[in-house]
Protein backbone atom coordinates (compact mmCIF):
# COMPACT_ATOMS: atom_id res chain seq x y z
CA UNK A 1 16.03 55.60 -46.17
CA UNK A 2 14.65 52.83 -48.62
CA UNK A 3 18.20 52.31 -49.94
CA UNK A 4 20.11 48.94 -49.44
CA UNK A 5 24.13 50.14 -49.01
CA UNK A 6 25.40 52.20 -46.59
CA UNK A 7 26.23 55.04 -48.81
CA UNK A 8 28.63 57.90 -47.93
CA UNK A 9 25.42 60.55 -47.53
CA UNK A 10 23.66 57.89 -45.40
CA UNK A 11 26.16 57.79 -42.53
CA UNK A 12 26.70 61.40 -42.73
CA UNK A 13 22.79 61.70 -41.74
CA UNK A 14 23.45 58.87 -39.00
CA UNK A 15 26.18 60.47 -37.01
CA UNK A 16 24.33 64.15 -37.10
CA UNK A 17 21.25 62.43 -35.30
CA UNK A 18 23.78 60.72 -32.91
CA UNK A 19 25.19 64.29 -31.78
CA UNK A 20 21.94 66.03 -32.09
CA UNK A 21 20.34 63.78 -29.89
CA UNK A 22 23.00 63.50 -27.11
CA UNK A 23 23.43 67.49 -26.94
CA UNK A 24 19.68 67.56 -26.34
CA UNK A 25 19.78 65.12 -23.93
CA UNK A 26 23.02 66.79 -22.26
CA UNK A 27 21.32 70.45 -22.53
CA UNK A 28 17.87 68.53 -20.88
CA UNK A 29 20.14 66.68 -17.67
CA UNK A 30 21.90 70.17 -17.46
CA UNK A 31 18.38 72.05 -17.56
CA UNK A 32 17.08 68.93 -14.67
CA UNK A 33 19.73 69.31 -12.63
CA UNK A 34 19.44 73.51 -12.35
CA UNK A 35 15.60 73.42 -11.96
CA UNK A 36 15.99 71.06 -8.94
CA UNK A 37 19.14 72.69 -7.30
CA UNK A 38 21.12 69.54 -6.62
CA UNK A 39 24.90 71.07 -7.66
CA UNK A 40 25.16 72.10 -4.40
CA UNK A 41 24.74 68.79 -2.53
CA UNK A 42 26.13 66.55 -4.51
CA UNK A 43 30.67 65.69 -4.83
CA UNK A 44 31.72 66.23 -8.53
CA UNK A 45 31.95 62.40 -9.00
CA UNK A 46 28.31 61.97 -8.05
CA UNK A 47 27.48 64.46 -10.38
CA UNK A 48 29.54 63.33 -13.13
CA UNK A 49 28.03 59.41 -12.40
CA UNK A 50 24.54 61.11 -12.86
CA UNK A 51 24.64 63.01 -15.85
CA UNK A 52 26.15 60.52 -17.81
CA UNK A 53 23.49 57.93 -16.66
CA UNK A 54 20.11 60.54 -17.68
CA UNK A 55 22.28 61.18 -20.40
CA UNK A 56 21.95 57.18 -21.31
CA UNK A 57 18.39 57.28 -20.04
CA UNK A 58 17.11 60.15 -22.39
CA UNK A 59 18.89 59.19 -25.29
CA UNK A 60 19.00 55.41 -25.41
CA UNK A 61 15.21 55.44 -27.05
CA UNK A 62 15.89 58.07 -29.96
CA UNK A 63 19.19 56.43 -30.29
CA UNK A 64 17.45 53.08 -30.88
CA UNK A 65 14.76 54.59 -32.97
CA UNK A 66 16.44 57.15 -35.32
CA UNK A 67 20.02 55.80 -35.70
CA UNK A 68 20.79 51.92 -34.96
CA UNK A 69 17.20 50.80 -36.21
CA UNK A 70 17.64 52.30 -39.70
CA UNK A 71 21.36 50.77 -39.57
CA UNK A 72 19.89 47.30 -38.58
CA UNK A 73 16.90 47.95 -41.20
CA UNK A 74 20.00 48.25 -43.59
CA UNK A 75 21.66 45.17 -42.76
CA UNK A 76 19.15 43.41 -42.88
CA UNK A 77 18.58 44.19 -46.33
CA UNK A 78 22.37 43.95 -47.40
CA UNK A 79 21.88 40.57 -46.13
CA UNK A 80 18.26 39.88 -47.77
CA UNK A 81 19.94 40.84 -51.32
CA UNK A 82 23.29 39.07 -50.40
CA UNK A 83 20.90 35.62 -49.77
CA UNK A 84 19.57 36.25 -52.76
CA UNK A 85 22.18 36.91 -55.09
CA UNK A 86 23.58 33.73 -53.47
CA UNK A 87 20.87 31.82 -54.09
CA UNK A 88 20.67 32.77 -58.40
CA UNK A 89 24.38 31.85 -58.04
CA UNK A 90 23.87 28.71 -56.86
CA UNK A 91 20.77 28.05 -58.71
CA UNK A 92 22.00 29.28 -62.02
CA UNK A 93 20.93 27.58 -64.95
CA UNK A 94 24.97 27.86 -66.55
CA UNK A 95 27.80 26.45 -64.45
CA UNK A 96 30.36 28.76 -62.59
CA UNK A 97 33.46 28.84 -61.26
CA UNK A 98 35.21 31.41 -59.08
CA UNK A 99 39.20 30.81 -59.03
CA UNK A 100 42.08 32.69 -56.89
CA UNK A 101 44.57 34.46 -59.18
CA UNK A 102 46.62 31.42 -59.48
CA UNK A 103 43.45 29.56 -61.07
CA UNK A 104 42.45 26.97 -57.55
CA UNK A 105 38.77 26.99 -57.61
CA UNK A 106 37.16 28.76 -54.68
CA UNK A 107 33.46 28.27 -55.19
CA UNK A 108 31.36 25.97 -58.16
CA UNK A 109 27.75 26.04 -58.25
CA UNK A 110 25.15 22.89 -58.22
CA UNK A 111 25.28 23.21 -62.21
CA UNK A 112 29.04 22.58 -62.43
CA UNK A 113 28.62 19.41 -60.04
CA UNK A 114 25.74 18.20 -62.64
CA UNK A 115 27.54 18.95 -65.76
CA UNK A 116 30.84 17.39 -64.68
CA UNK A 117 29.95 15.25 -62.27
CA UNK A 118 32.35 16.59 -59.62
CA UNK A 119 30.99 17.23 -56.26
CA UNK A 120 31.87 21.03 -54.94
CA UNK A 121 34.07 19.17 -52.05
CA UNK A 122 35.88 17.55 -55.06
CA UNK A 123 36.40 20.43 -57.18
CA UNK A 124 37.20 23.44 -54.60
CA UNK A 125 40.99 23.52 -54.11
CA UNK A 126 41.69 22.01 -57.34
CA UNK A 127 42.70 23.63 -60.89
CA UNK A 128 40.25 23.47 -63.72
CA UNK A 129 42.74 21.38 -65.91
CA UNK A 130 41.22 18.67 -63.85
CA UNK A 131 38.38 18.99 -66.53
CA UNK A 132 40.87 19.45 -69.29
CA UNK A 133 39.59 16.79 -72.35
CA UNK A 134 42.96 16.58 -74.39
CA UNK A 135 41.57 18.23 -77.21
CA UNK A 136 43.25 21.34 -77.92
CA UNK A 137 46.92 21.80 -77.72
CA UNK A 138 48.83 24.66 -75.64
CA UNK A 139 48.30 27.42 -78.59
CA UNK A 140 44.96 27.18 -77.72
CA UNK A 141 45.08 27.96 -73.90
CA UNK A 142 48.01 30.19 -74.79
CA UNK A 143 45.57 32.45 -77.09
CA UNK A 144 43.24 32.41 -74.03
CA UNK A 145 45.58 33.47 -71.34
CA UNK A 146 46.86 36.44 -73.41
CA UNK A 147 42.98 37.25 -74.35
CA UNK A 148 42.42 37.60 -70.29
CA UNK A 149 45.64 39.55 -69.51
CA UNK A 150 45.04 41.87 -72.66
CA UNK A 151 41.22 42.45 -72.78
CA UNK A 152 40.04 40.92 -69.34
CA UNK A 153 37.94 38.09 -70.78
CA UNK A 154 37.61 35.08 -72.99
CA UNK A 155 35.05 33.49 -74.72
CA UNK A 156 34.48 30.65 -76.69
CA UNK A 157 33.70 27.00 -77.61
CA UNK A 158 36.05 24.11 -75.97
CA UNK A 159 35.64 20.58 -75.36
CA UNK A 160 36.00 19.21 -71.85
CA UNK A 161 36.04 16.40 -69.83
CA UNK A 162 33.50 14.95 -66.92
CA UNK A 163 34.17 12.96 -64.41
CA UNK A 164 33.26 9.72 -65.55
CA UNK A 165 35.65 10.31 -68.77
CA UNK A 166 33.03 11.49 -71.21
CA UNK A 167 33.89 14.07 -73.17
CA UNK A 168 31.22 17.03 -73.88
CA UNK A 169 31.71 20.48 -75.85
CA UNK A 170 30.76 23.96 -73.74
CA UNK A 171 30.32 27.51 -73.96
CA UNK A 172 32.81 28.78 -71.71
CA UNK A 173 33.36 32.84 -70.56
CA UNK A 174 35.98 33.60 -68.34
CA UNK A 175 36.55 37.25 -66.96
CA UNK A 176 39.45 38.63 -64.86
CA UNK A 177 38.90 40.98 -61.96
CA UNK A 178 40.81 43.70 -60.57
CA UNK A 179 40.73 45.52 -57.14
CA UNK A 180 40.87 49.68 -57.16
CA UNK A 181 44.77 49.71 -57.91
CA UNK A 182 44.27 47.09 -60.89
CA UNK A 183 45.65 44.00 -58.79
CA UNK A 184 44.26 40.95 -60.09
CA UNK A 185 41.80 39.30 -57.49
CA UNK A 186 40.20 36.30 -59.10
CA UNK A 187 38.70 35.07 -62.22
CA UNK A 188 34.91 34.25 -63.53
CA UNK A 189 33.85 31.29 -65.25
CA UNK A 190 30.34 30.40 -66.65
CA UNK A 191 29.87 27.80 -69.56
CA UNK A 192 27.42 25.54 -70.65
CA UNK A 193 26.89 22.42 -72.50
CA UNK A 194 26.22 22.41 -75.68
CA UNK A 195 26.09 18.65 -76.28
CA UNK A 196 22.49 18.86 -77.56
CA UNK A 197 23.17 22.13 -79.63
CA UNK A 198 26.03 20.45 -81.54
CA UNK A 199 23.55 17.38 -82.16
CA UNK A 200 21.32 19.53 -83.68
CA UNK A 201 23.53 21.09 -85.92
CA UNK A 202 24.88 17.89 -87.01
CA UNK A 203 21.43 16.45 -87.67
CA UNK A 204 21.13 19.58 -89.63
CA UNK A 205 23.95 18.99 -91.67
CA UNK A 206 23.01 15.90 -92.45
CA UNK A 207 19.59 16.64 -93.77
CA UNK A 208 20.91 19.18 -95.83
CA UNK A 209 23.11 16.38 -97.58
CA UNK A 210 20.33 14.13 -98.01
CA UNK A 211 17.97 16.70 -99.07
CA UNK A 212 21.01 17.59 -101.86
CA UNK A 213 21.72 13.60 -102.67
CA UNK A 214 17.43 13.06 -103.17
CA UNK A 215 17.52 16.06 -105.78
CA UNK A 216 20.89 14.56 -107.36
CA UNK A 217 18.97 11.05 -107.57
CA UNK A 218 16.17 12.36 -108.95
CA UNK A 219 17.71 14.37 -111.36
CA UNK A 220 20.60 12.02 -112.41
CA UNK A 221 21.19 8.81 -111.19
CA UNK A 222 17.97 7.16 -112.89
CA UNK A 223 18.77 8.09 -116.14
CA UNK A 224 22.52 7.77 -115.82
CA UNK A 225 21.29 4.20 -114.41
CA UNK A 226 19.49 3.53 -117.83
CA UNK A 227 22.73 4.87 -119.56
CA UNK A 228 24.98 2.50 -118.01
CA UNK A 229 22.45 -0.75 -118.57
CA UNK A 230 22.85 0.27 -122.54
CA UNK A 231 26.40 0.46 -122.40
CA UNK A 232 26.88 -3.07 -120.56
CA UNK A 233 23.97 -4.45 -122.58
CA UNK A 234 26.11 -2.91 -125.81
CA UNK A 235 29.60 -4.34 -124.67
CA UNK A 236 27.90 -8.10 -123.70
CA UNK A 237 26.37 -8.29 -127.79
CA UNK A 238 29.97 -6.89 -128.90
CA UNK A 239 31.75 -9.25 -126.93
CA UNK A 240 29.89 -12.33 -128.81
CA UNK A 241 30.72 -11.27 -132.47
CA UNK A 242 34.66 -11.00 -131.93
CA UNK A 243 37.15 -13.46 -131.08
CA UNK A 244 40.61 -10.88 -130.53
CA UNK A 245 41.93 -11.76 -126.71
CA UNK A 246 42.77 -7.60 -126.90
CA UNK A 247 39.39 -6.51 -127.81
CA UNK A 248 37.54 -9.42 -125.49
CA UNK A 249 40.02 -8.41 -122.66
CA UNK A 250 38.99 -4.52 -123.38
CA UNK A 251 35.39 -5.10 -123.44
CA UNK A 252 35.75 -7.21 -120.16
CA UNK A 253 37.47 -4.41 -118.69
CA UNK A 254 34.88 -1.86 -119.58
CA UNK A 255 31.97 -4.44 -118.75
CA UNK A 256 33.26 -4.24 -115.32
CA UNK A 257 33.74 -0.76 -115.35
CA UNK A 258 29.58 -0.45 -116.14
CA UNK A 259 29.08 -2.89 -113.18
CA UNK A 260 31.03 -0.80 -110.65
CA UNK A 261 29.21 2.44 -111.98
CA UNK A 262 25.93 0.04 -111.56
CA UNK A 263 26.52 -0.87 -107.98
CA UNK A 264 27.61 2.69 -107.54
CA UNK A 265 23.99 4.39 -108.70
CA UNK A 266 22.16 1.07 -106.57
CA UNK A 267 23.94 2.73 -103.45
CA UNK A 268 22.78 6.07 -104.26
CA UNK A 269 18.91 4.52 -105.17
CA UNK A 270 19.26 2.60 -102.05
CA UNK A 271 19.53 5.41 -99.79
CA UNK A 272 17.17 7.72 -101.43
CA UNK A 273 14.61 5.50 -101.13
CA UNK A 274 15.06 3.76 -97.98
CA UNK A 275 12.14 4.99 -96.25
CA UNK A 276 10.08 2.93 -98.55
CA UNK A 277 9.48 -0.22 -96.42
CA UNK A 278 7.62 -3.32 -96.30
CA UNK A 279 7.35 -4.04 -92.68
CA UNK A 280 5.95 -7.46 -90.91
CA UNK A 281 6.46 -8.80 -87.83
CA UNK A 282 9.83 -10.80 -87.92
CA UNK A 283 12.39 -12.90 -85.87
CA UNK A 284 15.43 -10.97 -85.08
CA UNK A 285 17.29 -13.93 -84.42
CA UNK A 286 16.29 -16.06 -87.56
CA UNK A 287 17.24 -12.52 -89.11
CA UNK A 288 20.74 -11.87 -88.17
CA UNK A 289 21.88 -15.59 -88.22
CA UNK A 290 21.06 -15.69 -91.54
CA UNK A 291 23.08 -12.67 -91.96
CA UNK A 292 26.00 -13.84 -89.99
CA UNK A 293 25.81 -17.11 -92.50
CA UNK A 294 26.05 -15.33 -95.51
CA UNK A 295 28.57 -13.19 -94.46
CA UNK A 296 31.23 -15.68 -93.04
CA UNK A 297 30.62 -17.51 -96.68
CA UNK A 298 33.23 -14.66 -97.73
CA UNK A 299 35.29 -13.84 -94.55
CA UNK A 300 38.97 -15.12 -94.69
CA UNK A 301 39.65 -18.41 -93.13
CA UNK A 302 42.03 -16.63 -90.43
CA UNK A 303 39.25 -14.10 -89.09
CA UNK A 304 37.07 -15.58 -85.59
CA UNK A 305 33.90 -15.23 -86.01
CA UNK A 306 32.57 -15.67 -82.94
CA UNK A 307 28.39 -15.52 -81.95
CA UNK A 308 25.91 -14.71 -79.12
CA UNK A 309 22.44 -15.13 -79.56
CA UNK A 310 19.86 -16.13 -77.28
CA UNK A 311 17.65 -19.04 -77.09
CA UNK A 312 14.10 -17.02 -76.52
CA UNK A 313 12.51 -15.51 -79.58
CA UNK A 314 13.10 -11.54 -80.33
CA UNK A 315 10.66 -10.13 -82.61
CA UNK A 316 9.71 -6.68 -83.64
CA UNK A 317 7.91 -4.76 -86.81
CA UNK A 318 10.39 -4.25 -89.71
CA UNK A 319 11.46 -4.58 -93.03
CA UNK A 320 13.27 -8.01 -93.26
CA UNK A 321 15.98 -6.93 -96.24
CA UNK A 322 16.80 -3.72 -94.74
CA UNK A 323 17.14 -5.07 -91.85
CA UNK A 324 19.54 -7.47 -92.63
CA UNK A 325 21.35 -5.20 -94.74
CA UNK A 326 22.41 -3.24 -91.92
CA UNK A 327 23.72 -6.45 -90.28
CA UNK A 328 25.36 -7.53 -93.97
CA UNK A 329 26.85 -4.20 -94.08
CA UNK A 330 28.80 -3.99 -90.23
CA UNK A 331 29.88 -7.46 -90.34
CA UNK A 332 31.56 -6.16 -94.02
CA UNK A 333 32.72 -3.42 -92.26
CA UNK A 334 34.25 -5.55 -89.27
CA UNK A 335 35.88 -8.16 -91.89
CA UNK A 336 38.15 -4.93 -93.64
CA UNK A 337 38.63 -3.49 -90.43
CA UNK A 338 40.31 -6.69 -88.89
CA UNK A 339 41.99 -7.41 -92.78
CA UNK A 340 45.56 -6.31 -91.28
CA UNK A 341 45.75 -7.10 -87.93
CA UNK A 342 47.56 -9.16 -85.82
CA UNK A 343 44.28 -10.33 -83.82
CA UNK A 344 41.13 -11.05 -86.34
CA UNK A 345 38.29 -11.43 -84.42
CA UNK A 346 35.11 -10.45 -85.59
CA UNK A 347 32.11 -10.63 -81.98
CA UNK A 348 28.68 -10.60 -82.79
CA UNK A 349 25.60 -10.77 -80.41
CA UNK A 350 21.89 -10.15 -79.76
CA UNK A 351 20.36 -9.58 -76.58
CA UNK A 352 16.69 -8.14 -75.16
CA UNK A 353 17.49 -5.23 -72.76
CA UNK A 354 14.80 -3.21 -70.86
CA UNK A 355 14.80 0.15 -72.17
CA UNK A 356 14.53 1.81 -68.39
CA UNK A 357 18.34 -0.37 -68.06
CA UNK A 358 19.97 -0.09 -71.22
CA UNK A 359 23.29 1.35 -70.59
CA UNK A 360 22.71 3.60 -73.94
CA UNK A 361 19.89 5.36 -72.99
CA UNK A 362 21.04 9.25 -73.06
CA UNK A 363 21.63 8.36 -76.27
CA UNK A 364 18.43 6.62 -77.21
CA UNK A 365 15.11 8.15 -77.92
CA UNK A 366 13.00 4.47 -78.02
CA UNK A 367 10.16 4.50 -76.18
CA UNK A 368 9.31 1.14 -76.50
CA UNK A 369 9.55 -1.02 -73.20
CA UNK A 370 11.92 -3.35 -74.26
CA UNK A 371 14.85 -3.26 -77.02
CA UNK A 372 17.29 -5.52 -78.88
CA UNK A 373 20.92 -4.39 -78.92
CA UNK A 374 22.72 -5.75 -81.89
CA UNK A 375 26.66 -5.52 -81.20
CA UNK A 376 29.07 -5.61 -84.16
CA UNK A 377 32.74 -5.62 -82.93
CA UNK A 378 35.90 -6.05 -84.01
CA UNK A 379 39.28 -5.76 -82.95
CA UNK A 380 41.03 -3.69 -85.79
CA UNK A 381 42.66 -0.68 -85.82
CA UNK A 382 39.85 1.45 -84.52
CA UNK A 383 38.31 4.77 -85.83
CA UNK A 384 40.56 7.97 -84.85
CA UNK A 385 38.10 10.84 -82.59
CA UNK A 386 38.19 12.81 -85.09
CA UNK A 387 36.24 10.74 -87.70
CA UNK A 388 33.53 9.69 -84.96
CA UNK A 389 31.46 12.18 -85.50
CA UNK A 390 31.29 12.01 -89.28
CA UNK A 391 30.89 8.27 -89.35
CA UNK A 392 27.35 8.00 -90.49
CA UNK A 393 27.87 11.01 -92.69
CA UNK A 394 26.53 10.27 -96.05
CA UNK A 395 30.06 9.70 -99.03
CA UNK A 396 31.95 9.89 -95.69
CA UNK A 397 34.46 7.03 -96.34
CA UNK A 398 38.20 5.73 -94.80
CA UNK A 399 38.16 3.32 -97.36
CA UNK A 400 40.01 3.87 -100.76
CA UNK A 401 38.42 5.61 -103.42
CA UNK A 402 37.50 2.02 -105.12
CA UNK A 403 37.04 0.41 -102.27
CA UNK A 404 33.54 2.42 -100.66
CA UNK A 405 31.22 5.22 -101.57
CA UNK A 406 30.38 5.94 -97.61
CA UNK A 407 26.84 5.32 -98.05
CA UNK A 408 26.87 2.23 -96.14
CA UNK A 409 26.63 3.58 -92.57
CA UNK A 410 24.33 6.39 -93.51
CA UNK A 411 21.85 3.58 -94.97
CA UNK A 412 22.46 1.94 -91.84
CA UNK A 413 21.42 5.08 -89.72
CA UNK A 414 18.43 5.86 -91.98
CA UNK A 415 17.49 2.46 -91.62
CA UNK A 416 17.60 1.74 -87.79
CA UNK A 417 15.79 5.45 -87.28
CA UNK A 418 13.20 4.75 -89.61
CA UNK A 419 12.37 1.59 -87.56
CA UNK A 420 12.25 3.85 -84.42
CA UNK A 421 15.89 2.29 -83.08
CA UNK A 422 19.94 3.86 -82.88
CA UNK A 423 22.74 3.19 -83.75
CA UNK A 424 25.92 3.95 -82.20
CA UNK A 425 29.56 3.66 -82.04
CA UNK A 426 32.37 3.06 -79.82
CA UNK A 427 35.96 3.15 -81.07
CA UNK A 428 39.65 3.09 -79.58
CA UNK A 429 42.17 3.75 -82.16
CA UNK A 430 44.13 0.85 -81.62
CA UNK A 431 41.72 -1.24 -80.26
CA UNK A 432 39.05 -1.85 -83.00
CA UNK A 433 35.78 -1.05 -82.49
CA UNK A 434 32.09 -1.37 -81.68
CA UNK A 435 28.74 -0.51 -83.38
CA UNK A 436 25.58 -0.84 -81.37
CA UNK A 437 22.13 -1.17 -82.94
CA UNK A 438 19.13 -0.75 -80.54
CA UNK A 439 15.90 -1.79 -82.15
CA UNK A 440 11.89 -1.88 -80.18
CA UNK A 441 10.65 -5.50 -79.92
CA UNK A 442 7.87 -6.15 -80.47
CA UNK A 443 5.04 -6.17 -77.16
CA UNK A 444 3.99 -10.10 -76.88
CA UNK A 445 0.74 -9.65 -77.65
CA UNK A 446 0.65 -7.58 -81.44
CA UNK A 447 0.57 -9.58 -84.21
């Protein structure tokens, strides 16, 4: 009797030990009581008082040791396994959630109070729309209703919503279950986060466009580069032998045209070969004040520029033109962005964090003890959710077609990662936005 649940044949074998051993211990009291003659002396009630007492007395220890000890042997492995399985539920790597038929959460695990950040006080008794991110629209959870009241289950990728407001994207796998007359019960959740899967992928992606735009420059853009110095070369000695306003204001037109395409193929050489550095050791501030000079030499008079930086030196290994470039480049960036609205300020500010305090951390992989955070921020229109995640996409662009090549920010992001840093960016549509840039000083005592 090895087995852990109380199984129909089991408690058939229980009961015939429990009347086998009390009609041998009945036929024994009756076979006691005739050998010593004692029917004769004693009232009915005496009798009756005494058998059922050596009846007790003889059977009590086979009772104990051939029925209730293999029933307590079985509970106590019902509970054993019932610990247990508790125990993997709790500890389970994915979150879960058991919900009532009406969908109030009865039991989360310690996975679901790290991944959302809700305690299990806080989340039993509430619905799971309390993790609802905004995201999808009601087609979507109607799909997934009719998928559990068809099939039973659902499964697939959402994005939700933690406690603290961020918003992450899960596995999620619900199932529906039903007692013996197919009455819905409760439902089954288990998801995890897939935050760092969906990073990968997008780092993925975004190799595989580089990889393609090296090949492309390699391939192309030199020669075409060549091809276009000719034809501005040719227009400049045509321009000098003809004196017709048409034909000067043609070859103008077309000289300009060359320059764009120029600029364009720069871009394109620019990125490809931005891991070509020439670092030295260099003052951050001295840097990006010499940025924020040139750049206001073209802002509009009507946009605030306004400037943080500290008094104590911030140095670090780098290369001095990229690194300004990526400064040149978001303060550009911040001057269109504020071009139409109604408040044009343009904040800009450098400050030493320790990297054990910085508030970006999760999303920083710096080892270095101490960082400079570079802020960029403006108070335009802001960058809708949807185009967040594409922003440093290489020829991902919200400008006009003329206006960008969206190469800019992907320089940017090769750039700060190729000098061990991160970049990042926080946007309200509506409410402009800001770009952080996280770069290792220097320790004080390398040269």
């Amino acid at each position: 009797m090895n087995k852990a649940t109380l199984t129909p044949k089991i408690i058939f074998g229980l009961i015939a030990r429990l009347i086998a051993i009390v009609l041998c211990a009945e036929i024994l009291v009756m076979l006691l009581f005739s050998a010593i003659g004692v029917a004769d002396h004693l009232s009915e009630w005496v009798m009756a008082i005494a058998d059922d007492m050596l009846l007790i007395l003889l059977s009590a220890w086979p009772v104990a040791l051939w029925v209730l000890n293999p029933l307590l042997m079985l509970s106590n492995k019902a509970s054993l396994k019932t610990e247990m399985l508790a125990a993997a539920l709790e500890h389970a790597g994915d979150s879960v959630i058991i919900t009532d038929r009406s969908g109030i959460m009865l039991y989360v695990n310690h996975a679901f109070e790290q991944t959302t950040g809700y305690s299990r006080d806080e989340a039993v008794g509430e619905n799971p729309n309390i993790l609802q991110s905004g995201r999808h629209d009601g087609q979507f959870y109607t799909a997934m209703w009719d998928a559990l009241t068809s099939s039973g289950e659902w499964q697939g990728e959402m994005w939700n919503k933690r406690k603290s407001g961020e918003l992450y994207p899960q596995l999620l796998h619900i199932r529906a279950f039903h007692d013996q007359k197919g009455i819905l019960q409760y439902y089954i959740g288990t998801f995890s986060d897939i935050s760092e899967r969906i990073a990968l992928e997008r780092v993925a992606r975004k190799s595989q466009k580089i990889e393609a735009l090296g090949r492309l420059v390699g391939g192309v853009a030199q020669n075409f580069n060549n091809i276009l110095s000719g034809i501005i070369g040719k227009v400049y000695l045509a321009r000098k032998k003809t004196d017709s306003p048409d034909a000067i204001r043609h070859m103008d037109d077309i000289h300009e045209l060359g320059q764009n395409g120029a600029r364009l193929i720069k871009h394109l050489l620019d990125f490809a070969h931005q891991s070509q550095q020439e670092k030295q050791r260099l003052s951050l501030n001295l840097l990006f004040k010499n940025a924020v000079r040139a750049a206001s030499i073209d802002m509009p008079a009507d946009i605030q520029l306004i400037t943080d930086f500290p008094t104590s030196e911030l140095s670090m290994h780098g290369d001095p033109v990229q690194l300004e470039q990526i400064a040149t480049h978001l303060l550009t960036n911040a001057r269109d962005a504020v071009a139409l609205a109604a408040e044009k300020t343009i904040r800009v500010s450098l400050e030493k964090q320790s990297s054990k305090q910085c508030p970006l951390r999760e999303h920083c992989s710096c080892c270095s003890n101490y960082v400079a955070m570079l802020t960029v921020e403006d108070s335009g229109c802001g960058i809708p959710p949807a185009d967040l995640e594409h922003i440093f996409d290489p020829f991902f662009t919200r400008k006009k077609q003329d206006e960008g090549a969206g190469l800019g920010l992907s320089i940017c992001s090769g750039t700060v990662e190729a000098h061990g840093g991160m970049i990042h960016v926080e946007s309200e549509q509506g409410k402009g936005a800001r770009f952080i840039v996280c770069l290792p000083l220097a320790n004080s005592g390398e040269k």
